[in-house]
Protein backbone atom coordinates (compact mmCIF):
# COMPACT_ATOMS: atom_id res chain seq x y z
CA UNK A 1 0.00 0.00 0.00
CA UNK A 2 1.26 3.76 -0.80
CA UNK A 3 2.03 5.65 2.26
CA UNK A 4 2.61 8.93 3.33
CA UNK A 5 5.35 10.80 5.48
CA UNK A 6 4.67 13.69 6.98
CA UNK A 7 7.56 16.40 7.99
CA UNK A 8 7.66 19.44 9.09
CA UNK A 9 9.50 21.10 6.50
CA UNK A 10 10.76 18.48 3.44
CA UNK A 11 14.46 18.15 4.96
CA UNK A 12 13.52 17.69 8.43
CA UNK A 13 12.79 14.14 10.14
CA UNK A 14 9.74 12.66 9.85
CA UNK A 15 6.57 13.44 12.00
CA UNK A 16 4.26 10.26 11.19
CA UNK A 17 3.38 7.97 8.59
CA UNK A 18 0.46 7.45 7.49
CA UNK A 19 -0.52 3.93 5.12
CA UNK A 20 -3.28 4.77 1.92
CA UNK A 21 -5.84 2.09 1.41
CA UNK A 22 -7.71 1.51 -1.52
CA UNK A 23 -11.22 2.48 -1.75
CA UNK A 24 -11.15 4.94 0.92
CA UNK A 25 -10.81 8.46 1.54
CA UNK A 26 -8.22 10.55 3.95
CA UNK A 27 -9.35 13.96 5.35
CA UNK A 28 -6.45 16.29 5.82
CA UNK A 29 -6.52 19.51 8.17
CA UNK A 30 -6.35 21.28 11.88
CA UNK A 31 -9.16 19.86 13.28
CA UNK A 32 -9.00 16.56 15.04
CA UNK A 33 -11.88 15.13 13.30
CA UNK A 34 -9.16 14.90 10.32
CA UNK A 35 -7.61 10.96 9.64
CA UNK A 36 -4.48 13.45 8.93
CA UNK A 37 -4.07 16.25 12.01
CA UNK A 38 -1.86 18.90 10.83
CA UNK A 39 -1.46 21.22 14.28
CA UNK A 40 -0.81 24.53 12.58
CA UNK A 41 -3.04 27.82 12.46
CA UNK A 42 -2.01 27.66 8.66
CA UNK A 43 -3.68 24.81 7.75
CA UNK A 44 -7.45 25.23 7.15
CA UNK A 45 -9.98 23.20 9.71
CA UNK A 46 -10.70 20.75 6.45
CA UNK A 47 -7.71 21.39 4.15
CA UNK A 48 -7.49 18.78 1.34
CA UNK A 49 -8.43 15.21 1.37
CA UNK A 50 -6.72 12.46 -0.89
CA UNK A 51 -9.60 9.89 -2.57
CA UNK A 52 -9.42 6.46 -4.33
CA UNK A 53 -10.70 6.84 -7.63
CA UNK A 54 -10.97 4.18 -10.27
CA UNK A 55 -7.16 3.27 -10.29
CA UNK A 56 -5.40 5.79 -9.03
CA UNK A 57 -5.11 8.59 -5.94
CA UNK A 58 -6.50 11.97 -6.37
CA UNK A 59 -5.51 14.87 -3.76
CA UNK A 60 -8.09 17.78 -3.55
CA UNK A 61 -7.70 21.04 -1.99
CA UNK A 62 -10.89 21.71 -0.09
CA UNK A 63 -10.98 25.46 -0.99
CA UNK A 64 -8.24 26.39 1.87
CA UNK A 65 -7.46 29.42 2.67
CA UNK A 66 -3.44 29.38 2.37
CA UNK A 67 -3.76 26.32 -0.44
CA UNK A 68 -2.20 23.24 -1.07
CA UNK A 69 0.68 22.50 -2.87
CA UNK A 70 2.05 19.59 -5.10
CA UNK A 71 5.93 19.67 -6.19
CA UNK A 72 5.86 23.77 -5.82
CA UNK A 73 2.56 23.80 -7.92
CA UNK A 74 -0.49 25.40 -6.66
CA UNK A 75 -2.98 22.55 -7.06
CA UNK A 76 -6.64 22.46 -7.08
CA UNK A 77 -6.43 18.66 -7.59
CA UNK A 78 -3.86 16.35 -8.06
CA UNK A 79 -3.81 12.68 -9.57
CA UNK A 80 -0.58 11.35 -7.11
CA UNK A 81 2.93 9.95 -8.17
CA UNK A 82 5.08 7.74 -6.43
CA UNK A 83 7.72 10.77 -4.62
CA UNK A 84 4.89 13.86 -5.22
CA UNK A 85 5.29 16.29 -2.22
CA UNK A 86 2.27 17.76 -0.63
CA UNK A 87 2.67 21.09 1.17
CA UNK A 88 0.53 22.05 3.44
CA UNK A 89 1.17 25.45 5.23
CA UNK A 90 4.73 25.00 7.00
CA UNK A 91 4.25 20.79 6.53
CA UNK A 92 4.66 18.77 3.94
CA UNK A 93 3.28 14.83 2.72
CA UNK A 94 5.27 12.92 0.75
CA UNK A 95 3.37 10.67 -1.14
CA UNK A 96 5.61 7.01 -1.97
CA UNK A 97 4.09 3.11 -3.59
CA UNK A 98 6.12 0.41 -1.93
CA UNK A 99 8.98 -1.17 -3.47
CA UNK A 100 7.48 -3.72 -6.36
CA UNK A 101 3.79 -1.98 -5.49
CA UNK A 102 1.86 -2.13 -8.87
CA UNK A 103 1.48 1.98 -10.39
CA UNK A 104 -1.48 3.57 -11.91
CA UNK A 105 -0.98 3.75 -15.73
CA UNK A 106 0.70 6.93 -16.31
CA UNK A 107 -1.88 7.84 -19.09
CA UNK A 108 -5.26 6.39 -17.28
CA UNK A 109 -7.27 9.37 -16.98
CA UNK A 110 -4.69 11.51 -17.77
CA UNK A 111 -3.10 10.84 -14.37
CA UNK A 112 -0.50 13.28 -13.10
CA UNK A 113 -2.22 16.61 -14.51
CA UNK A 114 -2.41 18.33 -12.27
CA UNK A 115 -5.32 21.36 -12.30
CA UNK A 116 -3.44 24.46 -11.56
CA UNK A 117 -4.51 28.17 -10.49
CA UNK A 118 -2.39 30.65 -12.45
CA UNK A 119 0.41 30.69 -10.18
CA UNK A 120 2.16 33.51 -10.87
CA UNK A 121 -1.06 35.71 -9.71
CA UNK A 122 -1.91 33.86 -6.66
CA UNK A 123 1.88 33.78 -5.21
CA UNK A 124 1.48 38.23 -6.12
CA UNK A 125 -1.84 37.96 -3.89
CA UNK A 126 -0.58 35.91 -1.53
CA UNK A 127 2.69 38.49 -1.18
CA UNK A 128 0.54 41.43 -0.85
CA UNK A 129 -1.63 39.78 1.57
CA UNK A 130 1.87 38.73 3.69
CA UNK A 131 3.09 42.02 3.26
CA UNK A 132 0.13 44.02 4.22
CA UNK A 133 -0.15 42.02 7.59
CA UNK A 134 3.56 42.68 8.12
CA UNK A 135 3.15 46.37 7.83
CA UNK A 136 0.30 46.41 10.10
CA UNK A 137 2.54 44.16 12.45
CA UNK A 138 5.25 46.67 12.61
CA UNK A 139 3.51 49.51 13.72
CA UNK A 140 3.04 47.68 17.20
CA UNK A 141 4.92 45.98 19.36
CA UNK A 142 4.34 42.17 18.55
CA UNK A 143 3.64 39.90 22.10
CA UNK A 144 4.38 36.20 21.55
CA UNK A 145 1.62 33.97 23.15
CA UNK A 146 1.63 30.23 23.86
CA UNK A 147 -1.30 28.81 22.96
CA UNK A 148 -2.53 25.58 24.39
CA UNK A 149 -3.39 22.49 22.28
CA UNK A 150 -3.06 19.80 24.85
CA UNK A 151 -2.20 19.67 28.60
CA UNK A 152 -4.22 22.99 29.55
CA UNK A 153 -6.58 25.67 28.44
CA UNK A 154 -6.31 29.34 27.03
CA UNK A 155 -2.95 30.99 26.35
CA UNK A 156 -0.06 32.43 27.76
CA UNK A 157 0.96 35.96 27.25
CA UNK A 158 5.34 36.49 26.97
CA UNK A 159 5.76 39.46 28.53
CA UNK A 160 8.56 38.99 30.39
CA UNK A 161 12.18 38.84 29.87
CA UNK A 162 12.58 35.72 30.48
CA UNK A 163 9.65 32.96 31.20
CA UNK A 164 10.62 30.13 33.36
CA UNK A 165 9.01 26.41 31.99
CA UNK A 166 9.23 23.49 34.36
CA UNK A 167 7.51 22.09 37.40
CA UNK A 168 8.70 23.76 40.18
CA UNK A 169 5.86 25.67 41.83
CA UNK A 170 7.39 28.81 41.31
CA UNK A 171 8.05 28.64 37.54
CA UNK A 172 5.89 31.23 35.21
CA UNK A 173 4.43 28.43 33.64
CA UNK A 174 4.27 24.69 35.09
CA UNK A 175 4.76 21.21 33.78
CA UNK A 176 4.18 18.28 35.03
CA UNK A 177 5.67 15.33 33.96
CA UNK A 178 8.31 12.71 35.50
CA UNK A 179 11.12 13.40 33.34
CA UNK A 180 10.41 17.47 32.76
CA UNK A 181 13.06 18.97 34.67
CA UNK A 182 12.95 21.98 37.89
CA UNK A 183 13.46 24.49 35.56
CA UNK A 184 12.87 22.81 32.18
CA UNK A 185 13.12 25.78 29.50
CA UNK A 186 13.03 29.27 29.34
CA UNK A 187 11.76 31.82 26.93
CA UNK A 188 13.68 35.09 26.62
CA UNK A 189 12.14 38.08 25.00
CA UNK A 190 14.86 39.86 22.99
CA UNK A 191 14.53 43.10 20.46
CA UNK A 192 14.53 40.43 17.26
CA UNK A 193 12.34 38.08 18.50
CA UNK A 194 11.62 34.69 21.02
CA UNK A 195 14.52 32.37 22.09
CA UNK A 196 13.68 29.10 23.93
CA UNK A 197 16.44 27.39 25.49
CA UNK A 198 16.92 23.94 27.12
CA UNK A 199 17.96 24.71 30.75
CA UNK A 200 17.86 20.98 32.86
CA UNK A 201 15.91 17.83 32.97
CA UNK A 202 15.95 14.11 31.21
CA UNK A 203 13.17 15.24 29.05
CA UNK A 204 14.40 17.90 26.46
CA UNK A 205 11.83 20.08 25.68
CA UNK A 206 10.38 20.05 21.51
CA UNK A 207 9.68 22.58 18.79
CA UNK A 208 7.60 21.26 15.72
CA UNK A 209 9.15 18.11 17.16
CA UNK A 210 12.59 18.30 16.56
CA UNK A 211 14.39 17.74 20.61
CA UNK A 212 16.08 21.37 21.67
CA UNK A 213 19.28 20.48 22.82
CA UNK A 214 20.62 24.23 23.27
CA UNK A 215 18.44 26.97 22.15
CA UNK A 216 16.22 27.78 19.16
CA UNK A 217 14.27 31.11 17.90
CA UNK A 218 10.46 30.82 17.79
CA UNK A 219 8.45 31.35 14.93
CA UNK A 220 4.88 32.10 14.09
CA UNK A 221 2.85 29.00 14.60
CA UNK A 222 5.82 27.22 15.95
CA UNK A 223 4.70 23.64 18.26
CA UNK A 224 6.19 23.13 21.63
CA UNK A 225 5.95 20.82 23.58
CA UNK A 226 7.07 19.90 27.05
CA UNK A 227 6.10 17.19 28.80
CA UNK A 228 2.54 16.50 29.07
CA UNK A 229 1.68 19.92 27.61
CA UNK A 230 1.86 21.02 23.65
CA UNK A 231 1.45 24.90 22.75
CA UNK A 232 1.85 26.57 19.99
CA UNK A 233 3.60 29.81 19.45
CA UNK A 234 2.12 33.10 17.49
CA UNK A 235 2.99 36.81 17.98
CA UNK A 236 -0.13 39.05 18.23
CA UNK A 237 -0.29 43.09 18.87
């Protein structure tokens, strides 16, 4: 059966697999109700899903709000190719056959077209959109917040100079957890931006889940986690 890898990023390690049966359909997005979760503000609720359709797989962007990509391309659907990569907001899905797995006829249903937006114009709106936001950004100071996904509610404003992660009572922010250290991590609030740094404790603490072994800038929509709690990271004014 094909599979698919997910990464954060297409050079970084991989996240999860994820095997494609036959006859059935995969939901991709942010919500949980998704058979693919993709924790990131970028990624729509209901993104794309990826359907079984005569012979072959057929990836369909679900009218998202950033879109969904396929080997750089802009797609609005996709018939999928053993080594295709999916991106999805800051993620991607690489879509692979096992070794000796029997392909789709490259010219069944003219599989491999791929229906395209013009993608010079959307990139240009896409910029201006970016842009815009930036502007607006940097006429305010920008506060980085932690937002909970798992492990606790609400959010948690950085305000400080440095915030203090671990689960000793008197840390900003506490963790529980039998391997999270005292004092496991600390956020300092510099001029350029967030810096969180791996101060003590068997369990090193995570960003998009790569392990933090010294320290590490934060950016927008960034996923920590530490211990038994997962946050995600987002400047707002």
């Amino acid at each position: 059966m094909p599979k698919l890898t997910l990464k954060f990023k297409k050079d970084s390690t991989k996240i999860r697999e994820y095997q494609l049966e036959r006859g059935q359909s995969v939901n991709i997005g942010r919500l949980d109700t998704n058979d693919i979760v993709i924790e990131n503000l970028a990624v729509s609720g209901h993104h794309a899903k990826i359907d079984w359709a005569g012979n072959g797989f057929l990836l369909t962007d679900l009218k998202s709000k950033n879109g969904t990509f396929v080997n750089d391309q802009i797609a609005i659907s996709h018939w999928l190719k053993h080594g295709d990569v999916i991106t999805i907001g800051k993620h991607v899905l690489i879509f692979e056959y096992a070794p000796d797995e029997a392909q789709p006829d490259a010219g069944d249903k003219k599989m491999g077209e791929t229906m395209v937006m013009d993608t010079g114009k959307y990139r240009s709106m896409l910029a201006k959109n970016v842009s815009s936001k930036v502007s607006q950004v940097a006429e305010t100071e920008k506060i980085g917040v932690l937002s909970f996904l798992a492990g606790g509610e609400g959010e948690v404003e950085l305000t400080k100079k440095l915030t203090k992660i671990g689960k000793n009572a008197s840390s900003d922010l506490v963790v529980k957890g039998f391997f999270v250290g005292q004092t496991a991590a600390t956020i300092s609030k510099r001029p350029d931006s967030y810096y969180l740094s791996y101060v003590g404790g068997f369990s090193k603490p995570k960003v998009n889940g790569q392990a933090v072994k010294e320290s590490v800038e934060l950016k927008q929509f960034d996923v920590v986690e530490i211990g038994s709690v997962k946050m995600q990271f987002m400047h707002k004014t």
